[in-house]
Protein backbone atom coordinates (compact mmCIF):
# COMPACT_ATOMS: atom_id res chain seq x y z
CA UNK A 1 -11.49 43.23 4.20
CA UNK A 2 -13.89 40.55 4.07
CA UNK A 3 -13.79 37.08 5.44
CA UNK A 4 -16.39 34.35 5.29
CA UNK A 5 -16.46 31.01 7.18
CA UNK A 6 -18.07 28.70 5.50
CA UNK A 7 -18.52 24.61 6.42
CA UNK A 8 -15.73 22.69 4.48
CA UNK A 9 -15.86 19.43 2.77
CA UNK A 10 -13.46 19.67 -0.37
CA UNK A 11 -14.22 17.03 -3.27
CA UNK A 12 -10.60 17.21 -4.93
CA UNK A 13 -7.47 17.59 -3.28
CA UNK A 14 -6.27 20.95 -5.07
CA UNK A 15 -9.78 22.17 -3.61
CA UNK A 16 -8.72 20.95 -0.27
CA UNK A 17 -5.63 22.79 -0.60
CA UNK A 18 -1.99 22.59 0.35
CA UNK A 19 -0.55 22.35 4.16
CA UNK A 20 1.68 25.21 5.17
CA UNK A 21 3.86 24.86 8.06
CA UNK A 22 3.40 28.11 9.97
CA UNK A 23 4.50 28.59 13.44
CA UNK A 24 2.09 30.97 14.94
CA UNK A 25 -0.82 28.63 16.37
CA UNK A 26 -3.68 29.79 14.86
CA UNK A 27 -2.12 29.49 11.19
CA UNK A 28 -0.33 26.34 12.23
CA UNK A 29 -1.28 24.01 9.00
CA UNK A 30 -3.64 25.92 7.72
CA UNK A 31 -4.01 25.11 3.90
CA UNK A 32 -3.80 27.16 0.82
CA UNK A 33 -5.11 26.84 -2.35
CA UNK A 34 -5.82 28.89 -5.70
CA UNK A 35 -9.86 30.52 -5.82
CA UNK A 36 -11.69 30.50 -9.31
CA UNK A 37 -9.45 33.50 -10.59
CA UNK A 38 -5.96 31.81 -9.41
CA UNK A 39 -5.51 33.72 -7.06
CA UNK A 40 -4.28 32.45 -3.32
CA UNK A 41 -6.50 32.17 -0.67
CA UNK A 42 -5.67 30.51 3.09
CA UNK A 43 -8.51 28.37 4.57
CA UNK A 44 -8.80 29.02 8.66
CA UNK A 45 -10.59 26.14 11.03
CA UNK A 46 -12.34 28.09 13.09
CA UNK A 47 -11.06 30.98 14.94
CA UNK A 48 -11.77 30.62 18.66
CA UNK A 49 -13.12 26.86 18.45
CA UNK A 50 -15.82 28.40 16.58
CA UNK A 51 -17.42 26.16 13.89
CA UNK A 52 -16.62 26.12 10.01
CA UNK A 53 -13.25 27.32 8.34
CA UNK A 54 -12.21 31.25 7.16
CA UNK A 55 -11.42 32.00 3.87
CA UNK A 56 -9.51 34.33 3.86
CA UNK A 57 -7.13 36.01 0.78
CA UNK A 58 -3.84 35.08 1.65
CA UNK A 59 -2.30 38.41 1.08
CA UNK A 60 -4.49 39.80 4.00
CA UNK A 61 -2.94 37.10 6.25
CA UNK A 62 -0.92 39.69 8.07
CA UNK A 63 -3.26 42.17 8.92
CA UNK A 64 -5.74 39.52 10.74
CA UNK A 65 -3.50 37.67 12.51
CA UNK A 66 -0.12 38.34 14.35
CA UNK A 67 2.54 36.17 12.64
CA UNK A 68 5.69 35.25 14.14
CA UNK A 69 8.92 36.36 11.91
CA UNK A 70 9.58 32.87 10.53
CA UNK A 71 5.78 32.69 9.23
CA UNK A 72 5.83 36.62 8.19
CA UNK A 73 9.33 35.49 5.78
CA UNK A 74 7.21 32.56 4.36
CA UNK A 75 4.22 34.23 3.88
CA UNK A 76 5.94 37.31 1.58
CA UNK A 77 8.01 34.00 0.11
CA UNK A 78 4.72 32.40 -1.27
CA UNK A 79 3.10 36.14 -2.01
CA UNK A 80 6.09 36.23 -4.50
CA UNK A 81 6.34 32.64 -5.93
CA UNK A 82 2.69 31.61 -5.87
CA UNK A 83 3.28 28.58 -5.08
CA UNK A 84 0.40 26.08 -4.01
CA UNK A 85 1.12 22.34 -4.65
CA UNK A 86 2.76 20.46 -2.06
CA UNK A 87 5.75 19.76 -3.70
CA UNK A 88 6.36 23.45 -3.85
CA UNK A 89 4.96 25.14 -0.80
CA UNK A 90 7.16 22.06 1.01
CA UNK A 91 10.52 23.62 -1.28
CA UNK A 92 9.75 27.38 0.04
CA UNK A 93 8.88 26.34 3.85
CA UNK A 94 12.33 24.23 3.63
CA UNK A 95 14.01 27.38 2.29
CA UNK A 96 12.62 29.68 4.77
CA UNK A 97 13.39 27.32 7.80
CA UNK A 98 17.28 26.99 6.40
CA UNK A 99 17.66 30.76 7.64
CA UNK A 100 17.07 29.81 11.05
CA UNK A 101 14.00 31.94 12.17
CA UNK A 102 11.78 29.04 13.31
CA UNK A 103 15.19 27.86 15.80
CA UNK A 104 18.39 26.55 15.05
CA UNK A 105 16.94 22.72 15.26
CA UNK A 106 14.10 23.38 12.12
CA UNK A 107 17.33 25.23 10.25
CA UNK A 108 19.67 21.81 10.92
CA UNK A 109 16.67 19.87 10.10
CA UNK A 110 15.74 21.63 6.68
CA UNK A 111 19.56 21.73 5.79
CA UNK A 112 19.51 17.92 5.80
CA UNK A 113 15.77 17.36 4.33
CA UNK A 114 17.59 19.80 1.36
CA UNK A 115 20.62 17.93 0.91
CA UNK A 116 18.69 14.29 1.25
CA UNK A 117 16.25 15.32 -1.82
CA UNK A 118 19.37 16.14 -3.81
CA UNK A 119 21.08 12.73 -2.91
CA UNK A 120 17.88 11.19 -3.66
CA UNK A 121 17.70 12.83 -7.81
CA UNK A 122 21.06 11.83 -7.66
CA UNK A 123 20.64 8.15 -7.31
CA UNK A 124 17.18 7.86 -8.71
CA UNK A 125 19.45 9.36 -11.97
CA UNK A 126 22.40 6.91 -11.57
CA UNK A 127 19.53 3.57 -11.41
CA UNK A 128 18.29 5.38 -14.10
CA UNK A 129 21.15 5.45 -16.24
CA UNK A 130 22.11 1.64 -15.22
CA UNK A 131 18.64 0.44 -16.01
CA UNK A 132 18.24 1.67 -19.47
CA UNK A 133 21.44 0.25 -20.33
CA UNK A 134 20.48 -3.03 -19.03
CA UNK A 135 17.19 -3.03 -20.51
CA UNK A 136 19.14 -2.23 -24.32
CA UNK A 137 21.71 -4.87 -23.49
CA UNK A 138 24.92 -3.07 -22.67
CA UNK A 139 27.04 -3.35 -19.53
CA UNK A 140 27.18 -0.97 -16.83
CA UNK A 141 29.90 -2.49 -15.16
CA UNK A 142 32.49 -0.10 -15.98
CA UNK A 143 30.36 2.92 -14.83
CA UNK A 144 29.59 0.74 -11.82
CA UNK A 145 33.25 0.55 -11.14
CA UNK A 146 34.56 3.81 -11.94
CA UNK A 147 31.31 6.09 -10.54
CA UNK A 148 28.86 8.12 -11.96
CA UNK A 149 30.39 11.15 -9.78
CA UNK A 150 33.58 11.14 -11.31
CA UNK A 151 35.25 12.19 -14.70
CA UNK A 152 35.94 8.92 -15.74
CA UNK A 153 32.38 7.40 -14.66
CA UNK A 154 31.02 10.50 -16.88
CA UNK A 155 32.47 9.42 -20.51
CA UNK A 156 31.70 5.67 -20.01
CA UNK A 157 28.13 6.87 -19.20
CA UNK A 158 27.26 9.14 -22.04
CA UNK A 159 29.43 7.23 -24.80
CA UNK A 160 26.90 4.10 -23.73
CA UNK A 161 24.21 6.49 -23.24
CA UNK A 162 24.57 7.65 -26.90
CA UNK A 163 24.71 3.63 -28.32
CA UNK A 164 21.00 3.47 -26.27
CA UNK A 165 19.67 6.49 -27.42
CA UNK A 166 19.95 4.92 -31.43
CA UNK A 167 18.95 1.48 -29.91
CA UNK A 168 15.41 3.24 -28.64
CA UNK A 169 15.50 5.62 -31.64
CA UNK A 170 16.40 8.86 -29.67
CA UNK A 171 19.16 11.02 -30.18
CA UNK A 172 21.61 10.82 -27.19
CA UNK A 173 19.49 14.59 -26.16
CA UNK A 174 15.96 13.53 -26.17
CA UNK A 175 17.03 10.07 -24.16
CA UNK A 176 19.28 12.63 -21.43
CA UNK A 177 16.19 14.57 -21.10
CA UNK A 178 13.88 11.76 -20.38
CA UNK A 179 16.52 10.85 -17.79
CA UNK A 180 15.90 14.09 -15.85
CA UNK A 181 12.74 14.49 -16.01
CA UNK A 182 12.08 10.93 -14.45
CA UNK A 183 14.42 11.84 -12.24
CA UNK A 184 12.62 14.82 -10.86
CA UNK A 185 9.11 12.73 -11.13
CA UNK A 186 11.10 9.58 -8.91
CA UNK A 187 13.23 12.04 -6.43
CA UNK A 188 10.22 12.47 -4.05
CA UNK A 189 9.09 8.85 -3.70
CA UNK A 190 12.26 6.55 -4.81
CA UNK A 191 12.36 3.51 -6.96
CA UNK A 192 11.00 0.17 -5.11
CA UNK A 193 14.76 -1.02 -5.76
CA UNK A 194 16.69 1.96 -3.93
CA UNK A 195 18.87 1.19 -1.14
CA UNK A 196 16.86 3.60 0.86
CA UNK A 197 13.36 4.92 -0.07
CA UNK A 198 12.50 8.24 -0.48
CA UNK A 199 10.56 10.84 1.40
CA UNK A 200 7.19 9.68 0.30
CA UNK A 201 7.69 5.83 0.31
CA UNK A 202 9.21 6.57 4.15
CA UNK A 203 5.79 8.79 4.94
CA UNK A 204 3.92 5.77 3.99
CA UNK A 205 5.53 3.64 6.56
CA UNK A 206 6.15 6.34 9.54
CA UNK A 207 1.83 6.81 9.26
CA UNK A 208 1.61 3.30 9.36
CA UNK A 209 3.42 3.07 12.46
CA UNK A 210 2.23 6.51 13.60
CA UNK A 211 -1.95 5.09 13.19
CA UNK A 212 -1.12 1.67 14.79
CA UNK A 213 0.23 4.33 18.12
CA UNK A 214 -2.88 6.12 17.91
CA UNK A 215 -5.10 3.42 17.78
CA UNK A 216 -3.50 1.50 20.75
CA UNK A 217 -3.49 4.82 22.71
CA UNK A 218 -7.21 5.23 21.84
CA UNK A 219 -8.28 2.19 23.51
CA UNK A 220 -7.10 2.96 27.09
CA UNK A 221 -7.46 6.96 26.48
CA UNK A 222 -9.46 8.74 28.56
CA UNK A 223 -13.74 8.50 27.84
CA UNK A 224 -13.51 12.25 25.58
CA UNK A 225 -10.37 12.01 24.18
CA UNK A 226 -10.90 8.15 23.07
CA UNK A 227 -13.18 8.75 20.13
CA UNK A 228 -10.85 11.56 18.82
CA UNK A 229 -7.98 9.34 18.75
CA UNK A 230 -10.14 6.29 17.06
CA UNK A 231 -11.04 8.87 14.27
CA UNK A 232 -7.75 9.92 13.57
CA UNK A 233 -6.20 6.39 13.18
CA UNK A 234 -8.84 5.38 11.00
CA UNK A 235 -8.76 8.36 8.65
CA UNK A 236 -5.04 7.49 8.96
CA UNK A 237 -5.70 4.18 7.79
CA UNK A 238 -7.86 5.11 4.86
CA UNK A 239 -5.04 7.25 3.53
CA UNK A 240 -2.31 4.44 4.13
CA UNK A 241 -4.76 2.52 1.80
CA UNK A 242 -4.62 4.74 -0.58
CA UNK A 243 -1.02 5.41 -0.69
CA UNK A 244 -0.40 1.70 -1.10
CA UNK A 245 -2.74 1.47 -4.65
CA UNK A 246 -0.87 5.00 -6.00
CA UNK A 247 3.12 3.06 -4.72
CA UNK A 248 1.60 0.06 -6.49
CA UNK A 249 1.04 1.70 -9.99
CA UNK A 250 4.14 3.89 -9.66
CA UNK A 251 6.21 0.89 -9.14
CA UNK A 252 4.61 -0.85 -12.02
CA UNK A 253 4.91 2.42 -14.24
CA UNK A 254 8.63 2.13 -13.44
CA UNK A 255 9.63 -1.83 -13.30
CA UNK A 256 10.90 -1.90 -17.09
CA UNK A 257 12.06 1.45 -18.61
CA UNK A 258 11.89 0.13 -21.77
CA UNK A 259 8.50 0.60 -22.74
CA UNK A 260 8.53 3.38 -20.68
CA UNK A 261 10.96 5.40 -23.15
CA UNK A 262 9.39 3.86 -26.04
CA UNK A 263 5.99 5.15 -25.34
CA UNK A 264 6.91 8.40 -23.39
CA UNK A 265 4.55 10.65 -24.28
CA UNK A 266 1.50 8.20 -23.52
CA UNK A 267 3.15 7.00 -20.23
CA UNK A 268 5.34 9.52 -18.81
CA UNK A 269 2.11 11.42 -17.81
CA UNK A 270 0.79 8.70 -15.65
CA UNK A 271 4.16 8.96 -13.79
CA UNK A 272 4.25 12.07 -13.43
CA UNK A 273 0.67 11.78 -12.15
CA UNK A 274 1.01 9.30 -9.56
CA UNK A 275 4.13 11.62 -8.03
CA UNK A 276 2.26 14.41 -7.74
CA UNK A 277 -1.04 12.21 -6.76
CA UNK A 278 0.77 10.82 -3.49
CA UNK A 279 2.48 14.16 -2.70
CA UNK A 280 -0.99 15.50 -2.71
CA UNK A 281 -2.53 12.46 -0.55
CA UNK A 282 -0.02 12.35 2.01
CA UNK A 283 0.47 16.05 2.46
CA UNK A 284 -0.31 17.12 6.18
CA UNK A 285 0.77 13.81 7.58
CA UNK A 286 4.49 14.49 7.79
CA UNK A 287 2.63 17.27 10.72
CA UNK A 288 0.35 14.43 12.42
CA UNK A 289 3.55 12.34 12.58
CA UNK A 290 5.73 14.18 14.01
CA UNK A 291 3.15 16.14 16.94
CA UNK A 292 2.33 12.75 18.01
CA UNK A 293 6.17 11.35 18.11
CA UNK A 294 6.94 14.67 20.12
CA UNK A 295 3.87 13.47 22.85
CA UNK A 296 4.99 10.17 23.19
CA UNK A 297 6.30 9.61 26.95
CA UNK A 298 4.65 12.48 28.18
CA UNK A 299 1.73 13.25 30.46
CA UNK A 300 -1.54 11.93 29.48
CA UNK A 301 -2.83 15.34 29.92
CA UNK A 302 -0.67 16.56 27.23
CA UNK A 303 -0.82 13.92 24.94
CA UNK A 304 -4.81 14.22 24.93
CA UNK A 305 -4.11 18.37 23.98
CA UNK A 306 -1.96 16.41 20.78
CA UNK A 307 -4.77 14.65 19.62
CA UNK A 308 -6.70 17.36 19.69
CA UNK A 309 -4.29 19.51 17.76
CA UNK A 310 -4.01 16.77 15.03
CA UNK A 311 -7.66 16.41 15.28
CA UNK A 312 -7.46 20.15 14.19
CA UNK A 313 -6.01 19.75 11.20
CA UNK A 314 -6.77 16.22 10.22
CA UNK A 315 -5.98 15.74 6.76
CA UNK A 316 -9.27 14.62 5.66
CA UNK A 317 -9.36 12.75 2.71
CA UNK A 318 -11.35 14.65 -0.34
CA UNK A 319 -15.06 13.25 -0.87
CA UNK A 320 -14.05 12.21 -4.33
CA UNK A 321 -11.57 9.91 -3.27
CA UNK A 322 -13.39 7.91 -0.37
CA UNK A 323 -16.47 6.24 0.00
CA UNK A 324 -17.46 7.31 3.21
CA UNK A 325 -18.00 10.97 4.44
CA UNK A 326 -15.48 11.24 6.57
CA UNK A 327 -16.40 15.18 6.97
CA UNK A 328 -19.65 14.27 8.42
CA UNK A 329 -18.04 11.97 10.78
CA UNK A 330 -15.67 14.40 11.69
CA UNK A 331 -18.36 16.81 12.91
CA UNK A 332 -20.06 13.76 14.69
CA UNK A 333 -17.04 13.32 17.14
CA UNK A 334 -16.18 17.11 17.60
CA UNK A 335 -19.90 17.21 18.79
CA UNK A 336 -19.15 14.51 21.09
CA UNK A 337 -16.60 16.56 22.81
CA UNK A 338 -16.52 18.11 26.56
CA UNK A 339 -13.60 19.45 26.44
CA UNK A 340 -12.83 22.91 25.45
CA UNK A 341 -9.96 23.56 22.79
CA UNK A 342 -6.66 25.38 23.97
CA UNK A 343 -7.07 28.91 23.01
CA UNK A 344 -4.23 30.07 20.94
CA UNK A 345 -3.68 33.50 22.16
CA UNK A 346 -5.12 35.40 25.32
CA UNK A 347 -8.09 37.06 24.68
CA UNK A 348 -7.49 39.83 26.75
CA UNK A 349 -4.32 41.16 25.71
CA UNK A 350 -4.02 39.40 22.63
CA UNK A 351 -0.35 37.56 23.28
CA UNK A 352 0.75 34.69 21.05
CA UNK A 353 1.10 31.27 22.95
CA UNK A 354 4.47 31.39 22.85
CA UNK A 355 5.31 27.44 24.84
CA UNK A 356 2.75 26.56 21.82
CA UNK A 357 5.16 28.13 19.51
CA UNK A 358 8.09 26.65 20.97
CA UNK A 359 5.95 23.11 20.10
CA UNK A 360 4.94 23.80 17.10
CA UNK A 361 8.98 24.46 16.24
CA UNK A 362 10.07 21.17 17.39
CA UNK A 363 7.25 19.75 15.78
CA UNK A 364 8.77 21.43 13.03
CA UNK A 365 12.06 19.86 12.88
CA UNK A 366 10.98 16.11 13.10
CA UNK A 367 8.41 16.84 10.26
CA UNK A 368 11.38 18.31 7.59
C-alpha cells in the first residue's frame, strides 16, 4: 500500500475535498474527495506533526490507522454509498451517529439535526406553495387556515395548485415537481422570509460570532498561540464574506417565484448552484464552531491546545476563490510556532487518546 504526502493547496473546493467527522484523532476532519478516476481518496495533515498532508485511498483507511467503532461504521457507510459532497457525507455521518456509537449525546444530537432538516423541506414547501399562489393572484387564505398538514389543507392546495399550474403554462405535475425540487435546493439554507433560518443561513451567523471570540481571545493570548488565533479569525472572516455574496444571490434567485418557474430551466441551475456553493464554502466550520464553544470557560492552557486543533484543520479557502494565498500564510504561522502539537496516540504502545476522543464526541454533538 502506498501513501504519498504531498504539500496541499487545493484551487477548487471539490479538490479540497469534503470534511468527515471521524472520532479517532488522527482522522478527526480529515477530508475526502474523488481522484482523477472517481475513485475516493482521504487527505491526512501530517501524521506526527510532520509537514504536508497523506493521500491516502480511502478504502485502506483501516489498515493504517486504528479507528474507533463509530468511525469504522462510517467509513464501510461511505465505502458503500460513495458519497463525497458535503451535503451527503453530512446525511451518512448523521445516520451513523443516530445509532449511538460516538455516545448517547452525538445520537440525541443527530436525531434532532434529522428531524430539523425535515421540518425545514417542510416549510420551505408550504412558503413555497403560498408564494406561487400569491405571485398568480389567488388566495391562500383558506390553506392558511385549514393547514397544509391536514386533509382538508391538502385539496384546497392542489385544486389552487392546478388553477396556477395553467396560469404559468404547466400542468398541475411539472409545477408539483418544481415545488420539490426547490424544496430540496432551499431545505439546507431557508428562505430570507422563514420564521427561523436554516442550517446554513444559522452557520453564517454562529462563525460570525465564533471569529469575533477568536479574535478578541487572540489579542490577550499568550505570545505563540496569539498569531494562530489571529489567522484563524481572519480566514474565518474571509469565508463569512463569502457566504454573505452566495446568501445575497440565493435570496435574489428566490424573492419572486414567478420568473423563477417561468424560466426554470435557465434559472433553476443557478439555485441549485448557490445551495450546493455555500454547503461547499462553509463545510468544516460547523467543527471550528463547536471545538471552540466547548473551550470557552476553560483553562487557558486548554483553550490554546483548541486553537491549535482548529488550526489543524482550518478550512482554508480554495486559491480560486480568494485573492490572497492563504496556504502560504498558513505555513508562515505554523513556522512561527514553539510549541509542539499534542500527539494523538502514544508512540510506544500505540493507544488511541482516548480523553481526546471523549472531546472530539462532544465536539461532535454541538456541531450536528
Amino acid at each position: 500500500m502506498s501513501r504519498q504526502a504531498v504539500q496541499f493547496a487545493p484551487s477548487t473546493f471539490e479538490e479540497r475535498g469534503t470534511a468527515v467527522s471521524f472520532t479517532t484523532p488522527m482522522l478527526s476532519q480529515t477530508r475526502i474527495r474523488k481522484d482523477d478516476r472517481d475513485r475516493l481518496e482521504v487527505l491526512v495533515p501530517s501524521f506526527s506533526a510532520g509537514k504536508g498532508i497523506y493521500v491516502i485511498p480511502w478504502k485502506a483507511v483501516p489498515e493504517m490507522v486504528s479507528m474507533t467503532v463509530h468511525d469504522r461504521c462510517l467509513h464501510r457507510l461511505i465505502v458503500k454509498e460513495p458519497v463525497c459532497s458535503p451535503n451527503e457525507v453530512r446525511a451518512a455521518s448523521l445516520r451513523v451517529a443516530r445509532t449511538g456509537l460516538a455516545g448517547p449525546p452525538a445520537a440525541a444530537a443527530a436525531d434532532a439535526a434529522l428531524r430539523e432538516d425535515e421540518n425545514h423541506r417542510t416549510l420551505a414547501n408550504y412558503m413555497l406553495i403560498v408564494g406561487i399562489l400569491e405571485a398568480v393572484g389567488l388566495d391562500s387564505a383558506d390553506i392558511l387556515t385549514a393547514g397544509l398538514d391536514t386533509e382538508q389543507g391538502q385539496l384546497l392546495a392542489r385544486g389552487l395548485m392546478a388553477r396556477a399550474a395553467a396560469s404559468l403554462k404547466l400542468t398541475p405535475t411539472e409545477l408539483f415537481a418544481r415545488v420539490e425540487e426547490l424544496s430540496d435546493a432551499i431545505c439546507p439554507i431557508g428562505l430570507e422570509r422563514a420564521p427561523r433560518p436554516g442550517r446554513l443561513r444559522r452557520r453564517v451567523a454562529d462563525l460570525s460570532a465564533c471569529r469575533d471570540k477568536m479574535t478578541e481571545w487572540s489579542r490577550t493570548a499568550p505570545e505563540e498561540s496569539a498569531p494562530v488565533g489571529r489567522f484563524c479569525a481572519d480566514v474565518a472572516g474571509l469565508t463569512i464574506d463569502l457566504g454573505h455574496e452566495v446568501l445575497a444571490a440565493f435570496n435574489g434567485k428566490l424573492m419572486d417565484i414567478g420568473p423563477l418557474l417561468s424560466h426554470w430551466h435557465r434559472e433553476m441551475p443557478h439555485v441549485r448552484d448557490l445551495s450546493i456553493r455555500l454547503a461547499w464554502l462553509l463545510d468544516g466550520w460547523d467543527y471550528v464552531v463547536a471545538c471552540w464553544a466547548e473551550s470557552e470557560g476553560k483553562e487557558l492552557q486548554e483553550q490554546c491546545e483548541a486553537m491549535e486543533d482548529i488550526f489543524r484543520v482550518l478550512p482554508l479557502v480554495p486559491t480560486r476563490e480568494a485573492t490572497t494565498d492563504l496556504h502560504a500564510e498558513k505555513v508562515r504561522v505554523a513556522r512561527s510556532q514553539r510549541r509542539t502539537v499534542r500527539p494523538y496516540e502514544d508512540w510506544r504502545t500505540g493507544e488511541r487518546d482516548l480523553e481526546m476522543i471523549q472531546r472530539i464526541e462532544r465536539v461532535k454533538a454541538k456541531a450536528a
